[in-house]
C-alpha atoms as a PDB file:
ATOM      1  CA  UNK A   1     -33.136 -43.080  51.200  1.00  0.00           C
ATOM      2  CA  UNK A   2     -36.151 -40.856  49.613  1.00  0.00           C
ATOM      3  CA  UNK A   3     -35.858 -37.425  50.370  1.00  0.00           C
ATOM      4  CA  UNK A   4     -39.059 -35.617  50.231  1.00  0.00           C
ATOM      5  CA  UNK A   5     -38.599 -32.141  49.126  1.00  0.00           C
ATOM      6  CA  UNK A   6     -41.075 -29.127  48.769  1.00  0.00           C
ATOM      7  CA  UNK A   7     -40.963 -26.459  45.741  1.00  0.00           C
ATOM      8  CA  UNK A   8     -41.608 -23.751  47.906  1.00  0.00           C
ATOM      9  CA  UNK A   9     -38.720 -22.294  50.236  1.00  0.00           C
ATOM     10  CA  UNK A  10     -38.101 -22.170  53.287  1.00  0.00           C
ATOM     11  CA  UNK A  11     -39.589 -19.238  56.035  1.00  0.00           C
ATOM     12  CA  UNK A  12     -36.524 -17.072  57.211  1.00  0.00           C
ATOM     13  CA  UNK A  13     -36.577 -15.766  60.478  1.00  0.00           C
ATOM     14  CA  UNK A  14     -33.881 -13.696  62.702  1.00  0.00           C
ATOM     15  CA  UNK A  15     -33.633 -13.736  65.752  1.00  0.00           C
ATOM     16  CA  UNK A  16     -31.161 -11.220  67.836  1.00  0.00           C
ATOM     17  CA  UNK A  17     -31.232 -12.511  71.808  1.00  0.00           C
ATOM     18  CA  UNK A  18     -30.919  -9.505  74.310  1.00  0.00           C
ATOM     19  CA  UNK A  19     -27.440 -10.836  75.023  1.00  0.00           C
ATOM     20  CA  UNK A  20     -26.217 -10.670  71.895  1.00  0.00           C
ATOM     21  CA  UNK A  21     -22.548  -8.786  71.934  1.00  0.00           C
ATOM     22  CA  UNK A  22     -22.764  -7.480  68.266  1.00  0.00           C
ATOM     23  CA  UNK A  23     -20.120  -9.650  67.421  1.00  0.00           C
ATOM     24  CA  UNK A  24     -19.982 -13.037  65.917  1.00  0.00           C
ATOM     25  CA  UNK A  25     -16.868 -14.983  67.011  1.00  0.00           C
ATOM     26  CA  UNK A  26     -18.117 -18.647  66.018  1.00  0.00           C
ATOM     27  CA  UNK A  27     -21.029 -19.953  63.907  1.00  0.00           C
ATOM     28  CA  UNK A  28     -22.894 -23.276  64.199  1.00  0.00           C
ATOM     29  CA  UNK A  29     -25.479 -24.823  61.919  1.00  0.00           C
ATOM     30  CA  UNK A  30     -27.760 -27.548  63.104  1.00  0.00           C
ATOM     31  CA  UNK A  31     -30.864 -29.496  61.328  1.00  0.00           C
ATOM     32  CA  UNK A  32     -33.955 -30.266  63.792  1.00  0.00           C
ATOM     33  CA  UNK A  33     -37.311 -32.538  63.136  1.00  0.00           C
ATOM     34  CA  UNK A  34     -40.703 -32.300  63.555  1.00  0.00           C
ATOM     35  CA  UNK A  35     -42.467 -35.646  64.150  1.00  0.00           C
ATOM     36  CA  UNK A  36     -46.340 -35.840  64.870  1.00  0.00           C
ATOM     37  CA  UNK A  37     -47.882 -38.833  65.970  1.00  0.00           C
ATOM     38  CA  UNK A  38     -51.980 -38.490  67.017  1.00  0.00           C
ATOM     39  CA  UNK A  39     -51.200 -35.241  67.521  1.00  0.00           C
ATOM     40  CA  UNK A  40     -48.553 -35.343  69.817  1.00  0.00           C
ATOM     41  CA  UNK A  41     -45.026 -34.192  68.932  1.00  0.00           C
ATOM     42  CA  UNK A  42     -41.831 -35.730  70.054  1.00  0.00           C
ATOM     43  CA  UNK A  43     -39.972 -33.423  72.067  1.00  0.00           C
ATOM     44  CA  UNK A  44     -36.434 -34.318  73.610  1.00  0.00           C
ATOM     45  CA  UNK A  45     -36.068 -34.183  77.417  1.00  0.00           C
ATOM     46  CA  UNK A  46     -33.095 -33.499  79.850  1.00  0.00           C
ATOM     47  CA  UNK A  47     -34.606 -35.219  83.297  1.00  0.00           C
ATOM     48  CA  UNK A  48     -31.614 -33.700  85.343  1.00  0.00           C
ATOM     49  CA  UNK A  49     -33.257 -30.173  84.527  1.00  0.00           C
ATOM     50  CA  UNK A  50     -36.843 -30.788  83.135  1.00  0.00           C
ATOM     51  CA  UNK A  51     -36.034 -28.926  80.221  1.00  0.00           C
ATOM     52  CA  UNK A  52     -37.267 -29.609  76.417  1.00  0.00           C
ATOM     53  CA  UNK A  53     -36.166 -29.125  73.147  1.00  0.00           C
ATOM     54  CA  UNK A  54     -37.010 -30.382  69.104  1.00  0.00           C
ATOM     55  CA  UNK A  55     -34.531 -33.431  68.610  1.00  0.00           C
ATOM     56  CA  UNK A  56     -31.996 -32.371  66.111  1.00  0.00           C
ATOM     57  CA  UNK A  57     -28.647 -31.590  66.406  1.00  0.00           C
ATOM     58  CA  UNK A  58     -25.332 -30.182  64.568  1.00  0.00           C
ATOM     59  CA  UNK A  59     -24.410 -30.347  61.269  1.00  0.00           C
ATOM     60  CA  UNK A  60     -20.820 -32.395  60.904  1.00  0.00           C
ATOM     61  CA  UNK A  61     -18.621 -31.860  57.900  1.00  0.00           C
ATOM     62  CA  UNK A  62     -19.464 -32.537  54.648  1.00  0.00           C
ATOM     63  CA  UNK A  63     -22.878 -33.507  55.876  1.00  0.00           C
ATOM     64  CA  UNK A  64     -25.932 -32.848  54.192  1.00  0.00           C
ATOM     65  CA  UNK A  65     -28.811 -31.215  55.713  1.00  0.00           C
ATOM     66  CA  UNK A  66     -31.472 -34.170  55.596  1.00  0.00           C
ATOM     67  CA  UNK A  67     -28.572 -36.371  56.422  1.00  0.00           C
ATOM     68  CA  UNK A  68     -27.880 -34.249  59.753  1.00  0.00           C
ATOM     69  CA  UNK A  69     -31.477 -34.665  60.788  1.00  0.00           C
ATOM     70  CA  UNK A  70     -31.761 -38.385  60.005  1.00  0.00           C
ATOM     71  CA  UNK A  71     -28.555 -38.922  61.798  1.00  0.00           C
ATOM     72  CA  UNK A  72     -29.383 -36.988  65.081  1.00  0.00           C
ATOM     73  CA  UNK A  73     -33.219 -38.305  65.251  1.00  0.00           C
ATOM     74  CA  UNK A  74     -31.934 -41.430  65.126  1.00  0.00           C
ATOM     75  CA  UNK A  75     -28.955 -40.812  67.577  1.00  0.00           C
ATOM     76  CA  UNK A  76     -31.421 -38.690  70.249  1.00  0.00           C
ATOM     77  CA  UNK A  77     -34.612 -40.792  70.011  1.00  0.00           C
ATOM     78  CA  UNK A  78     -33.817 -44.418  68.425  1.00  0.00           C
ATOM     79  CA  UNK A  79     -36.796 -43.100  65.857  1.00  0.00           C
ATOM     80  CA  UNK A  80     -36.124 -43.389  62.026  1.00  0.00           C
ATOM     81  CA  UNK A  81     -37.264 -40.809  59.686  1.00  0.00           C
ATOM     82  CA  UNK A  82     -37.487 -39.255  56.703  1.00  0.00           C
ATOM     83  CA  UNK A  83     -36.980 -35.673  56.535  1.00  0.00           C
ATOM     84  CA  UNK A  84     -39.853 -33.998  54.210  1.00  0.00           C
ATOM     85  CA  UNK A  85     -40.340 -30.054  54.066  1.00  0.00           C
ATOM     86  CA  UNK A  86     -37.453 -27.540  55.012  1.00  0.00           C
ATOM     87  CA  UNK A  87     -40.168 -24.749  56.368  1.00  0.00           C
ATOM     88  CA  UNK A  88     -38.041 -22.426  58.671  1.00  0.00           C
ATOM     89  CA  UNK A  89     -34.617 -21.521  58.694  1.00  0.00           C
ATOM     90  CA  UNK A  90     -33.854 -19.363  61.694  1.00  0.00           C
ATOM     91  CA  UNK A  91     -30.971 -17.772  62.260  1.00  0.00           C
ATOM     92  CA  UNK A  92     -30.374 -16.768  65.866  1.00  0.00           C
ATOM     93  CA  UNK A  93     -27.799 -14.376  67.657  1.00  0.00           C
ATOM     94  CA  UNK A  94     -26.659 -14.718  71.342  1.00  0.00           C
ATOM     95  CA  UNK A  95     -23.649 -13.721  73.020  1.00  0.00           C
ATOM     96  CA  UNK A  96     -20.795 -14.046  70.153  1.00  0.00           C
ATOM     97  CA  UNK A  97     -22.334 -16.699  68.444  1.00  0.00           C
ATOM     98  CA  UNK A  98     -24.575 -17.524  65.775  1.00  0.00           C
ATOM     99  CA  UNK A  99     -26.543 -20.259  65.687  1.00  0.00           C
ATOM    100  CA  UNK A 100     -28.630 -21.058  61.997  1.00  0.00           C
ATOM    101  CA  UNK A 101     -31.519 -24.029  62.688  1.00  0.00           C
ATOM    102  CA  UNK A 102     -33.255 -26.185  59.800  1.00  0.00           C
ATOM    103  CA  UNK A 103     -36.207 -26.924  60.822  1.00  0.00           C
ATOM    104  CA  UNK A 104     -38.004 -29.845  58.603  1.00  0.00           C
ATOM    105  CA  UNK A 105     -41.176 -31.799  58.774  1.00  0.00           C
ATOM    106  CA  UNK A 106     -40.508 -35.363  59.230  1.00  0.00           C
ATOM    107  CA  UNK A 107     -42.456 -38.730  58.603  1.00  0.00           C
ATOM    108  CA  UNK A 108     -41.231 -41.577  60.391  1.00  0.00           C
ATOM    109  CA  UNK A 109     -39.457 -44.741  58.024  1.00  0.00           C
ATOM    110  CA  UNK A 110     -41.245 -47.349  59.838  1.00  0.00           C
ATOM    111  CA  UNK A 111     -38.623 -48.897  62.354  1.00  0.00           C
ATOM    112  CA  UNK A 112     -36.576 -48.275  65.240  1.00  0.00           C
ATOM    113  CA  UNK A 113     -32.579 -48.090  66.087  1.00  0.00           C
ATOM    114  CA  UNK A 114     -30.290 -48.261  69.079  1.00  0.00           C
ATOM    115  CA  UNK A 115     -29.704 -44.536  70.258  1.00  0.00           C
ATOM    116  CA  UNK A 116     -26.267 -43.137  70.609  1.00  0.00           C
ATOM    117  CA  UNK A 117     -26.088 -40.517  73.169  1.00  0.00           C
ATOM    118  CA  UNK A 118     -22.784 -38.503  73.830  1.00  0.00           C
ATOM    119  CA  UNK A 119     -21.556 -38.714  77.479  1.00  0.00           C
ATOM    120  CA  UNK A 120     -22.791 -35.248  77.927  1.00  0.00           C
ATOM    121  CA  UNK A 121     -26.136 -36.523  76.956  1.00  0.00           C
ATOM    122  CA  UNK A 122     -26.416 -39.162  79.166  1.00  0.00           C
ATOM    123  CA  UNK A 123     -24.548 -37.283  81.942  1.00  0.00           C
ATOM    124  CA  UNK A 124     -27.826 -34.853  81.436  1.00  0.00           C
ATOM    125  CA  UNK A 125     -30.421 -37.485  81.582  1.00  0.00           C
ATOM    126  CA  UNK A 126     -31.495 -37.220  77.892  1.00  0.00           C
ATOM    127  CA  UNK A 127     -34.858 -38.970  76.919  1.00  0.00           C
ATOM    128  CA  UNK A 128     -37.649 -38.337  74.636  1.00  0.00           C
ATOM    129  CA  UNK A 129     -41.392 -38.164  75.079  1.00  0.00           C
ATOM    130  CA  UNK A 130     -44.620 -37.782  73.152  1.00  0.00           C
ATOM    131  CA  UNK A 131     -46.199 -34.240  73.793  1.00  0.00           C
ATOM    132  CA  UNK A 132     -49.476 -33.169  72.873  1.00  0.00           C
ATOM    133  CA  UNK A 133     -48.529 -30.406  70.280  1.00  0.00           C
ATOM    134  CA  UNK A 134     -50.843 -27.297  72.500  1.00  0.00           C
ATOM    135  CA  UNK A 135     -48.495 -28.706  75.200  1.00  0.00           C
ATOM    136  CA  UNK A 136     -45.871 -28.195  73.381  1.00  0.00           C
ATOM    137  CA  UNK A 137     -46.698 -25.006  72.005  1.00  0.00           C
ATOM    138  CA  UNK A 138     -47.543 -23.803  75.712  1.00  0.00           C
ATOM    139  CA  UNK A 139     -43.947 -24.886  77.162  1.00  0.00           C
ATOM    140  CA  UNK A 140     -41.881 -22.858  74.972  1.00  0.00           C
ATOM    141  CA  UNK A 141     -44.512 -19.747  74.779  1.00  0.00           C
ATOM    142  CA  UNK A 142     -43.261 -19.805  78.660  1.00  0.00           C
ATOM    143  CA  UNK A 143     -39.517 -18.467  77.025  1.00  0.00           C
ATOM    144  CA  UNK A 144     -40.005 -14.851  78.632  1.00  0.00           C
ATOM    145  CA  UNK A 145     -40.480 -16.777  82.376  1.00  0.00           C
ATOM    146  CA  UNK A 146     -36.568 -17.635  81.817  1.00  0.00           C
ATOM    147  CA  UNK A 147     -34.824 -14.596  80.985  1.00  0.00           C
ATOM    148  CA  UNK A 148     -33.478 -13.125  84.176  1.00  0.00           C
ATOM    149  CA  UNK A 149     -32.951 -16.627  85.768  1.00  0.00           C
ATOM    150  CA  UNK A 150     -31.917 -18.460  82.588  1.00  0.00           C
ATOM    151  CA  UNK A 151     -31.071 -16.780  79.605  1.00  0.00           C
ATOM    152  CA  UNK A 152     -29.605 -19.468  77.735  1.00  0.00           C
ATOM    153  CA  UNK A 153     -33.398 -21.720  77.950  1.00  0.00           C
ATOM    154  CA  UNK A 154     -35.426 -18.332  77.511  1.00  0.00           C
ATOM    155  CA  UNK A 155     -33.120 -18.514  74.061  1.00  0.00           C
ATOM    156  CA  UNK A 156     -34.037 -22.400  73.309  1.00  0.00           C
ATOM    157  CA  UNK A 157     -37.495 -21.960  74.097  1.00  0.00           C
ATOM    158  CA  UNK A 158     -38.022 -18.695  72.527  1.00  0.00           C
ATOM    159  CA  UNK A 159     -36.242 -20.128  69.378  1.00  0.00           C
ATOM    160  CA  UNK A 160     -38.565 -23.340  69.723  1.00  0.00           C
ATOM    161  CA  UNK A 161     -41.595 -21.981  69.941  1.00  0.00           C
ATOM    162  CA  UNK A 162     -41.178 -19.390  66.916  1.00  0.00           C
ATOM    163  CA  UNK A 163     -40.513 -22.928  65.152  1.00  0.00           C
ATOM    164  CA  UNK A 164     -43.948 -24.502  66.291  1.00  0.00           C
ATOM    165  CA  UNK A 165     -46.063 -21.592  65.794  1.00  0.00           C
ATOM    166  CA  UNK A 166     -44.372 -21.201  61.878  1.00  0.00           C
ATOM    167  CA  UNK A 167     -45.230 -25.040  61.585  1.00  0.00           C
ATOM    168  CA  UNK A 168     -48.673 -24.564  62.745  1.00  0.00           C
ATOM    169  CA  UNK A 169     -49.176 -21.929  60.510  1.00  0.00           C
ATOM    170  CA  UNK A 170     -48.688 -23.504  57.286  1.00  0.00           C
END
């Protein structure tokens, strides 16, 4: 597989969520893709509660981090791709966790595979769907509209969208 890779590193950004206890009691790492097509992205989808997120997923042992990203795009959406740029690593804090995101641009590889949901992911309704990217950009700006209700998709979205708008600016 050709890996595409950039020169120049990798935006940092932290991100502390209001919930945050000050302690970290476990740490997860996870790689996520951009994919563009006519300028829609793919987004995933949970139907049973409407709620988006960048397909990508966590980082198993040994694993490398374009490996991670192939793996789960592939897994979540069926798509194939090849990861290109590494342009934002965000680390994010919530409750006693933290939670470091790879965020890559991605090209697709020309072809399609069988997706391989978990049972959690299917219990949840998981699909995909093409999204113009202001869409996009407009449904996780709304991350603020969650906080009191839903803390934990104020998080995802708020971590989301500080992913599109640092791909948009580059």
């Amino acid at each position: 597989m050709d890996i595409v890779k950039s020169m120049e590193e990798a935006k940092k950004i932290r991100l502390v969520q209001p919930d945050f206890s000050g302690e970290v009691l476990k740490e997860r790492s996870a790689c996520r893709g951009i994919l563009i097509r006519e300028g829609k992205i793919l987004l995933v989808r949970f139907r049973v509660s409407g709620n988006y997120m960048i397909p990508g997923g966590g980082i198993e042992q040994d694993e490398e981090l374009q490996e991670c990203l192939t793996r789960e795009f592939a897994e979540e959406t069926g798509i194939l791709v090849v990861p290109g740029d590494e342009f934002l690593i965000l680390d994010e804090y919530f409750g006693s966790m933290h939670f470091v995101n790879h965020y890559f641009r991605c090209q697709e590889a020309g072809g399609e595979t069988r997706r391989k949901l978990t049972e959690n992911e299917k219990k949840l309704g998981l699909s995909f769907e093409w999204v113009p990217f202001q869409e996009a950009l407009a449904i996780f700006e709304s991350y603020e509209t969650f906080r009191e209700t839903k803390p934990e998709i104020a998080g995802l979205y708020h971590r989301e969208f500080l992913a599109l708008r640092a791909f948009s600016e580059e």
